[in-house]
N, C-alpha and C. Protein backbone atom coordinates (compact mmCIF):
# COMPACT_ATOMS: atom_id res chain seq x y z
N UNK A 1 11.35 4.12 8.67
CA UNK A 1 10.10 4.71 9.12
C UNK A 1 8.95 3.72 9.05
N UNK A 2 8.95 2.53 8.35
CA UNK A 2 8.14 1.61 8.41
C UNK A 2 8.54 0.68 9.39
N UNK A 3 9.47 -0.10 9.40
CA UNK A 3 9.67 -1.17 10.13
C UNK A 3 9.89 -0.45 11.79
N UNK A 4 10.49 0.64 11.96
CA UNK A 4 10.62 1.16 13.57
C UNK A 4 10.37 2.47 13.63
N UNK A 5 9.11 2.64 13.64
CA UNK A 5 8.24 3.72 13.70
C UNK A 5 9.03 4.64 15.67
N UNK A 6 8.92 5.59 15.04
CA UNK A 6 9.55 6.38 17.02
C UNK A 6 7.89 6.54 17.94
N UNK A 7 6.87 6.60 17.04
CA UNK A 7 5.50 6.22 18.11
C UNK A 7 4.89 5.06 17.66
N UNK A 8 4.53 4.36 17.61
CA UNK A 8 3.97 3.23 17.37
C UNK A 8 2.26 3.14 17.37
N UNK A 9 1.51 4.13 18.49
CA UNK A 9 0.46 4.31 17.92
C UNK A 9 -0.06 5.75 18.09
N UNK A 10 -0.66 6.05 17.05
CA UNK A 10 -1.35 7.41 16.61
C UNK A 10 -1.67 8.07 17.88
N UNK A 11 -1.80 9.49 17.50
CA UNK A 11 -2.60 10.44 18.52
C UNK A 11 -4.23 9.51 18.26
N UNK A 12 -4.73 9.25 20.05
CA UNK A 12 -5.93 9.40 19.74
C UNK A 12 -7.46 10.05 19.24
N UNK A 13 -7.96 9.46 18.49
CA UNK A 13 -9.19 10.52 17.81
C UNK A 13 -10.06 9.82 18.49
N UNK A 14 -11.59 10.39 18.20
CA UNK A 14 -12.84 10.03 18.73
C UNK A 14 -13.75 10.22 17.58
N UNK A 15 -14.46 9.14 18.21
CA UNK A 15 -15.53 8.39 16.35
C UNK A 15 -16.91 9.79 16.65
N UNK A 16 -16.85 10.70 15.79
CA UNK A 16 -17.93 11.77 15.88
C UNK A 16 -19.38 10.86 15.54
N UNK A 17 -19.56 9.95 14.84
CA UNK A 17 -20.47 8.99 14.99
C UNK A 17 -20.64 8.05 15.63
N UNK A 18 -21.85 7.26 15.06
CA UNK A 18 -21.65 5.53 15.21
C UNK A 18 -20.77 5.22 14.30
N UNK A 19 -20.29 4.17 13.89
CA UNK A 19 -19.42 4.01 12.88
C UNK A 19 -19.68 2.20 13.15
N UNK A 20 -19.85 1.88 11.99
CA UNK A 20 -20.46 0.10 11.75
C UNK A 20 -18.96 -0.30 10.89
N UNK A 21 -18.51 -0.88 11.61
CA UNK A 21 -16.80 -1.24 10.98
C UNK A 21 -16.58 -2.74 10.79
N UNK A 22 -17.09 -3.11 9.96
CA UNK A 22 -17.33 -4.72 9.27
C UNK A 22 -18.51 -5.66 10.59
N UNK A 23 -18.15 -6.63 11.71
CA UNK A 23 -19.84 -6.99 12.06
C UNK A 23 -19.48 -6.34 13.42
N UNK A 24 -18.57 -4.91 13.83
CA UNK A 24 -18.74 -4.55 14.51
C UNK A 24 -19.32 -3.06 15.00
N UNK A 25 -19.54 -2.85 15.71
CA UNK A 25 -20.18 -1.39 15.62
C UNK A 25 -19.82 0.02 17.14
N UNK A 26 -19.13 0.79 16.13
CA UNK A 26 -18.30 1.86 17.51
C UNK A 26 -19.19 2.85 17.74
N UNK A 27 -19.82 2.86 19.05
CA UNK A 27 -20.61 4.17 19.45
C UNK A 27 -19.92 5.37 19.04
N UNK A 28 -20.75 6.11 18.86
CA UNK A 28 -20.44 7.93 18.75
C UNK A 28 -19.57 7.87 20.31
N UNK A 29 -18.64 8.95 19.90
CA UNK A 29 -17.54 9.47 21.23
C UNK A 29 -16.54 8.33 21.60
N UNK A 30 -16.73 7.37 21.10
CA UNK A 30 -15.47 6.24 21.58
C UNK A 30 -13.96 7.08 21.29
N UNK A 31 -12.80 6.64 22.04
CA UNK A 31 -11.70 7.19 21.64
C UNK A 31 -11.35 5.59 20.97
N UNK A 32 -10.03 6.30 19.87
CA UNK A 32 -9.91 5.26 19.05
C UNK A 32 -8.15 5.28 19.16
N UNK A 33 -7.16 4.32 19.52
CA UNK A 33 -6.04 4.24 19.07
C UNK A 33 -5.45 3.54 17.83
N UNK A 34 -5.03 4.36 16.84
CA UNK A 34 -4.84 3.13 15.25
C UNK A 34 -3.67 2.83 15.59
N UNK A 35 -2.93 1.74 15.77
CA UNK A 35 -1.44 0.96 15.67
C UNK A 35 -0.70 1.35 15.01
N UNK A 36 -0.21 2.10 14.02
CA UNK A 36 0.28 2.10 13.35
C UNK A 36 1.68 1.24 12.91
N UNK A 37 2.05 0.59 14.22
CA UNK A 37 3.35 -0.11 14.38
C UNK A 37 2.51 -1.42 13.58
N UNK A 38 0.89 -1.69 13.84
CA UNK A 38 0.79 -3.38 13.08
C UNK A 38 0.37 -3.12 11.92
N UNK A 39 0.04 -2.06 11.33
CA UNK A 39 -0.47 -1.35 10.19
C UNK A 39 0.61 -1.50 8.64
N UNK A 40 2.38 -1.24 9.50
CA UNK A 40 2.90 -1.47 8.90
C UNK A 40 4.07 -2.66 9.00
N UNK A 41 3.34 -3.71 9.45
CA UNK A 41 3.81 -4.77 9.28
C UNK A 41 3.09 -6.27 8.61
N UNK A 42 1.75 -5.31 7.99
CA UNK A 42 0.52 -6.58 7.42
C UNK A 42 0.86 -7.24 6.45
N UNK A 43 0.89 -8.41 6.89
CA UNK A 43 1.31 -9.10 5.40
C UNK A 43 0.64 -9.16 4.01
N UNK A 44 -0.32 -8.25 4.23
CA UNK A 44 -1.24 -8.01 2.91
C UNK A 44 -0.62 -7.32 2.07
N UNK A 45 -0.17 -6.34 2.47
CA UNK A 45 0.53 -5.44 2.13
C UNK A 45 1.69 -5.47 1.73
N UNK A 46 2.84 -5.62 3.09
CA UNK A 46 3.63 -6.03 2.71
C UNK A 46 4.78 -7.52 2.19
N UNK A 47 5.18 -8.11 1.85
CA UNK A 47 5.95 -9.14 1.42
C UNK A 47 7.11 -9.28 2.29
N UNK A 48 6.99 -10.14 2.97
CA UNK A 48 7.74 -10.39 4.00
C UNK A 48 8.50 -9.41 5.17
N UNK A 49 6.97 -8.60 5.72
CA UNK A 49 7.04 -7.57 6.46
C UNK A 49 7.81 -7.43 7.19
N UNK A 50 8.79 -8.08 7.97
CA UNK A 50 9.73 -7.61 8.81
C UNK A 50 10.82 -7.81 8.54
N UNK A 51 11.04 -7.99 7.47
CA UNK A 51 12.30 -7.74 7.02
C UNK A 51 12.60 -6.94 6.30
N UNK A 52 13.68 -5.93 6.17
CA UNK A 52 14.22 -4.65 6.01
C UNK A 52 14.97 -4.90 4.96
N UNK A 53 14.55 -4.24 3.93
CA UNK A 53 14.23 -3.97 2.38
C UNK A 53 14.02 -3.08 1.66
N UNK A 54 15.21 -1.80 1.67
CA UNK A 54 14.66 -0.50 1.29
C UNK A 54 14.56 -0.58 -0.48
N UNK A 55 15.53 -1.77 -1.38
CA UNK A 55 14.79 -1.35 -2.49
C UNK A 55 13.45 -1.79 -3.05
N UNK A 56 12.59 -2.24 -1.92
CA UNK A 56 11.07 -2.11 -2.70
C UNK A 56 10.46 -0.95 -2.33
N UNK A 57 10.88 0.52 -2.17
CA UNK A 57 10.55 1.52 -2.16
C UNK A 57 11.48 2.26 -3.68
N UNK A 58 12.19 1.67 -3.70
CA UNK A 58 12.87 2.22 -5.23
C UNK A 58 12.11 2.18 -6.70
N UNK A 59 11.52 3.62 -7.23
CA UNK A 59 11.17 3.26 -8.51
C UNK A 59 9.59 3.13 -7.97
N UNK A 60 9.68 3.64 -6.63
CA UNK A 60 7.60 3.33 -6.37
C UNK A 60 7.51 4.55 -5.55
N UNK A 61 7.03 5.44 -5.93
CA UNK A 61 6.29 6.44 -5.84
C UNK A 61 5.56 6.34 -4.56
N UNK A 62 5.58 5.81 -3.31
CA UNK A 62 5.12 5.58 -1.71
C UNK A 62 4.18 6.61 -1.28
N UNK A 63 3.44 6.69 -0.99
CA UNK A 63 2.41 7.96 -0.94
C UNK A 63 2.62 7.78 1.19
N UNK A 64 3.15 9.06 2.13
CA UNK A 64 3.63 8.48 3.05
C UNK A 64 2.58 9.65 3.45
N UNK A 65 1.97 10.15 3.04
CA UNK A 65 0.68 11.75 3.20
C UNK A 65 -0.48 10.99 4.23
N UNK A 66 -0.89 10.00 4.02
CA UNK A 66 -2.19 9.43 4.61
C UNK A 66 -3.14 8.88 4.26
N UNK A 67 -2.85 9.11 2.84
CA UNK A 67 -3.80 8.79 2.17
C UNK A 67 -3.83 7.31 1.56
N UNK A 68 -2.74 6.36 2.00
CA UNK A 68 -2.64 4.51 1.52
C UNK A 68 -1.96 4.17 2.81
N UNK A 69 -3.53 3.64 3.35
CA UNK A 69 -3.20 3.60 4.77
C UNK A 69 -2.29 2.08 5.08
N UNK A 70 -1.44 1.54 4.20
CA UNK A 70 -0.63 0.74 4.36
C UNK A 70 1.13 1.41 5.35
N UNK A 71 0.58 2.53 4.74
CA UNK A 71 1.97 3.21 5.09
C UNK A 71 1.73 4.94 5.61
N UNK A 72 1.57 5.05 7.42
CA UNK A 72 0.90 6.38 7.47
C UNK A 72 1.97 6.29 9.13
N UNK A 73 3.30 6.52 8.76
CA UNK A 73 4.40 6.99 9.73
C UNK A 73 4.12 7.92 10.73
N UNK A 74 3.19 8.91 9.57
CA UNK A 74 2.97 10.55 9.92
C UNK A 74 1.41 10.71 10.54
N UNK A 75 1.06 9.51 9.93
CA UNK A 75 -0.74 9.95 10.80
C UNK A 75 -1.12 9.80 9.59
N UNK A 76 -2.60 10.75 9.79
CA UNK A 76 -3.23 10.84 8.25
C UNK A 76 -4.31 11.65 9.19
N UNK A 77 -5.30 11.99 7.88
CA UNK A 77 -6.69 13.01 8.42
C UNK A 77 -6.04 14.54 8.70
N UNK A 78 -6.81 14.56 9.94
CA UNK A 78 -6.93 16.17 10.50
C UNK A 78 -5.36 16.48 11.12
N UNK A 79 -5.59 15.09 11.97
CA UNK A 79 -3.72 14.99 12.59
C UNK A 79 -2.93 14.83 12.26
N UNK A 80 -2.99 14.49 10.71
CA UNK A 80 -1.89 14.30 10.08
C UNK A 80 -0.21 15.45 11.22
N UNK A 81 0.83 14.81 11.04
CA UNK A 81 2.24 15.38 11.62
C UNK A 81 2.24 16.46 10.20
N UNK A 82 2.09 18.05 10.90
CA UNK A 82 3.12 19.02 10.10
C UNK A 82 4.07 19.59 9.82
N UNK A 83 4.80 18.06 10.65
CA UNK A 83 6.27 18.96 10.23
C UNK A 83 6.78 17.15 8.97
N UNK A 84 5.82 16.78 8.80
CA UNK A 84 6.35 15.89 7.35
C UNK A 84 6.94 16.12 6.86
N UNK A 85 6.75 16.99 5.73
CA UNK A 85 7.52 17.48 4.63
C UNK A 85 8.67 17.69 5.21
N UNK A 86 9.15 18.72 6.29
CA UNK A 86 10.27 18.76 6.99
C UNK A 86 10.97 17.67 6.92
N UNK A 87 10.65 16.37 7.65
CA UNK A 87 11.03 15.49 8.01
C UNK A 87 11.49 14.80 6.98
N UNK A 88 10.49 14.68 6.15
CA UNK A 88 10.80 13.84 4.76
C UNK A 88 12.43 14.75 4.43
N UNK A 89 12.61 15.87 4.02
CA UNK A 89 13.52 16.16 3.47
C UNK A 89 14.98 16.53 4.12
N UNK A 90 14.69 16.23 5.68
CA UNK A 90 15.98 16.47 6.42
C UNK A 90 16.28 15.49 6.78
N UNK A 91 15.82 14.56 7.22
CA UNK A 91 15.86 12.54 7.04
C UNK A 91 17.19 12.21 5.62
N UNK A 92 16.06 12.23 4.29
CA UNK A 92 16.49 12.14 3.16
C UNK A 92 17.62 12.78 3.30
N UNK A 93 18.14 14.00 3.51
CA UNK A 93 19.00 14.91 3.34
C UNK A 93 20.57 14.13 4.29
N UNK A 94 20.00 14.19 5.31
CA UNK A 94 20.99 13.69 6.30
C UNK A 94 21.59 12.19 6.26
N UNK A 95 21.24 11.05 5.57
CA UNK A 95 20.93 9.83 5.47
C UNK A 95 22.06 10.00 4.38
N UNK A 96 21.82 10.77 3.93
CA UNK A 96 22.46 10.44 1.77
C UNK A 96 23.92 11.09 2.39
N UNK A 97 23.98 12.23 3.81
CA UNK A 97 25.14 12.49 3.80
C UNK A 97 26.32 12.27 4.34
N UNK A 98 25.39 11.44 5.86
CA UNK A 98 26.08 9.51 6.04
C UNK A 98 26.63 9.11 5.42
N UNK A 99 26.24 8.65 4.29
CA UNK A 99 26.35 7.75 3.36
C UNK A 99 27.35 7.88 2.49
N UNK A 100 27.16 9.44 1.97
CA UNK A 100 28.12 9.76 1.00
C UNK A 100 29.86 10.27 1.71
N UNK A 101 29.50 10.76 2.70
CA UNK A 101 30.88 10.87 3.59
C UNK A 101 31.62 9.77 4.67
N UNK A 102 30.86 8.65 4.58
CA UNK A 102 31.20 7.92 5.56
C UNK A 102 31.23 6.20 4.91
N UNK A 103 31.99 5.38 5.33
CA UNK A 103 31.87 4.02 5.59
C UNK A 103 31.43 3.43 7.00
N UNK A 104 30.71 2.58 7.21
CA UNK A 104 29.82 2.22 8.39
C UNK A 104 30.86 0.74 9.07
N UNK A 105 31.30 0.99 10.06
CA UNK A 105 31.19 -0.58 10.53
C UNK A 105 30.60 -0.84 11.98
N UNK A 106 30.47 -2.04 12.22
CA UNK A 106 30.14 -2.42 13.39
C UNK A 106 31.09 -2.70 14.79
N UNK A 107 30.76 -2.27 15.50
CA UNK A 107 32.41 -2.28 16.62
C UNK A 107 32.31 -3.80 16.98
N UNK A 108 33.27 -4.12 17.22
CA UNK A 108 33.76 -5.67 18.32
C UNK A 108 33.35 -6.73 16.94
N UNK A 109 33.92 -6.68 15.79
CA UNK A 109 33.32 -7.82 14.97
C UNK A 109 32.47 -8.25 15.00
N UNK A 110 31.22 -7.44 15.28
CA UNK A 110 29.79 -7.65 15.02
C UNK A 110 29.44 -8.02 13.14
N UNK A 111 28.63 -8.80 13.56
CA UNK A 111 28.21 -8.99 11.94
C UNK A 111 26.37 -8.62 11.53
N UNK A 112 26.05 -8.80 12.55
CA UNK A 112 24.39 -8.77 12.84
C UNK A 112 23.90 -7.32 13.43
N UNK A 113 22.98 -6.28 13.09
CA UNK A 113 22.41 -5.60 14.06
C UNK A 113 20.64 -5.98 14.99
N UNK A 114 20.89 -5.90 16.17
CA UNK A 114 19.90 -6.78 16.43
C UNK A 114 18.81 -5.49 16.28
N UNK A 115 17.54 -5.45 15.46
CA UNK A 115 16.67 -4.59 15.23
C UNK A 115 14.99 -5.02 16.25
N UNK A 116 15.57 -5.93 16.88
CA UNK A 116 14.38 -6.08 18.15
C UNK A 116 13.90 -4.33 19.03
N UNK A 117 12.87 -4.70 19.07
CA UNK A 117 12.29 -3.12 19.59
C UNK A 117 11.05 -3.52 21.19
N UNK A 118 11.60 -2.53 21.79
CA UNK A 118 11.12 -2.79 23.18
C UNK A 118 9.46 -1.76 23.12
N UNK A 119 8.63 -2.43 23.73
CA UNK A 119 7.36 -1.50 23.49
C UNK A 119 7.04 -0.81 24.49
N UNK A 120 6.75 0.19 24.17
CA UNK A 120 6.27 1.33 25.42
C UNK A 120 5.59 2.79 24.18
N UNK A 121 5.84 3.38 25.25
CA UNK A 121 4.55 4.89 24.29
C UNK A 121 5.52 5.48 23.25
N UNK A 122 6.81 5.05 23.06
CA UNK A 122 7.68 4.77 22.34
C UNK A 122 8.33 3.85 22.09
N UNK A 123 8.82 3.46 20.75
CA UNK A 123 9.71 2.83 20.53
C UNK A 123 10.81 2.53 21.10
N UNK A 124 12.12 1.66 21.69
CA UNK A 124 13.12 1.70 21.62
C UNK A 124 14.01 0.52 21.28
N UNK A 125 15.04 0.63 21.02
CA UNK A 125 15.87 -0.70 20.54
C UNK A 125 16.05 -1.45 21.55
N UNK A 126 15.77 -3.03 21.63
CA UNK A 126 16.08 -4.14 22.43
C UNK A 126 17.77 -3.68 22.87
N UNK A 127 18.32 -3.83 21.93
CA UNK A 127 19.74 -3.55 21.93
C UNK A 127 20.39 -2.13 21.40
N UNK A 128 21.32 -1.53 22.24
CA UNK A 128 21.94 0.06 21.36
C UNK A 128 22.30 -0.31 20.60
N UNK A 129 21.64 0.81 19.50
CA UNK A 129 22.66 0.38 18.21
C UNK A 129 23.97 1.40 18.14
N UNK A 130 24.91 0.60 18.00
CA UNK A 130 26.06 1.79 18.27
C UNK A 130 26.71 1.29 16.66
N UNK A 131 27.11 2.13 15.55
CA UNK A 131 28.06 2.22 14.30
C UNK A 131 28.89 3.15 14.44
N UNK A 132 29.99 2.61 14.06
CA UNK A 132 31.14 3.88 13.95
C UNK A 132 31.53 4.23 12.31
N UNK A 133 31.48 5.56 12.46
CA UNK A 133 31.67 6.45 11.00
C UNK A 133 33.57 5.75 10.65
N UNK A 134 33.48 5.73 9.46
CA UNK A 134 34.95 5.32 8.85
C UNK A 134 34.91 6.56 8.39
N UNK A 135 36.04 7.38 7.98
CA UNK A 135 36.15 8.53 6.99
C UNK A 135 36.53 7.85 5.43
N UNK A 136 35.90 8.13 4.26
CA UNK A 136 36.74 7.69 3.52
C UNK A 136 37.81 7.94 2.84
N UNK A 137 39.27 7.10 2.58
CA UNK A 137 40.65 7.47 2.30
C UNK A 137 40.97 8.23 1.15
């Protein structure tokens, strides 16, 4: 959900003010699109952002609500996405049961998945990713 976000940038909002945003300055009524696809790839933030690394989420408490705008999958504010919580727990749910019922391989002696992403008002993979479920023996 960080590295290949399925929208890449937010529902647009509109600045109900002026808004003075470091030496620049956004009229009242501007519409605003936040990236969220470069949001979570800043190297401020993160440590060697594009590369895919789920245990530095292990043992850290990720606040994914809106509120540490390093990491806002779901939005944040008024628009925050309400079906989060959903998501969070049928994701989680479904992922662990992959996992726990299955061995993963790659067809044709693949060793690499290519995680290149094509841009448009969605996301999509440069390349299909196709894995086939092993049952385990």
């Amino acid at each position: 959900m960080r590295l290949h976000l399925s929208v890449p940038l937010l529902v647009p909002h509109k600045t109900e003010t002026e808004v003075k945003l470091g030496q620049y300055v956004v009229p009242k009524d501007t519409q605003v699109l936040v990236n969220a696809w470069s949001i979570a790839r800043d190297p401020r933030y993160w440590d060697n952002p594009l590369k895919f690394k789920p245990e530095r989420f292990l043992g850290n408490e990720i606040d994914y609500k809106g509120k540490h705008f390093e990491f806002i999958p779901f939005g944040s504010g008024r628009r925050i996405c309400p079906g989060a919580p959903l998501a969070h727990r049928v994701v989680s749910l479904m992922v662990a049961s992959f996992v726990y019922h299955f061995e993963w391989k790659l067809p044709h002696g693949k060793e690499e998945i290519d995680m290149n992403d094509i841009f448009g008002l969605t996301l999509l993979r440069a390349t299909l990713l196709l894995a086939t479920p092993v049952p385990f023996k």
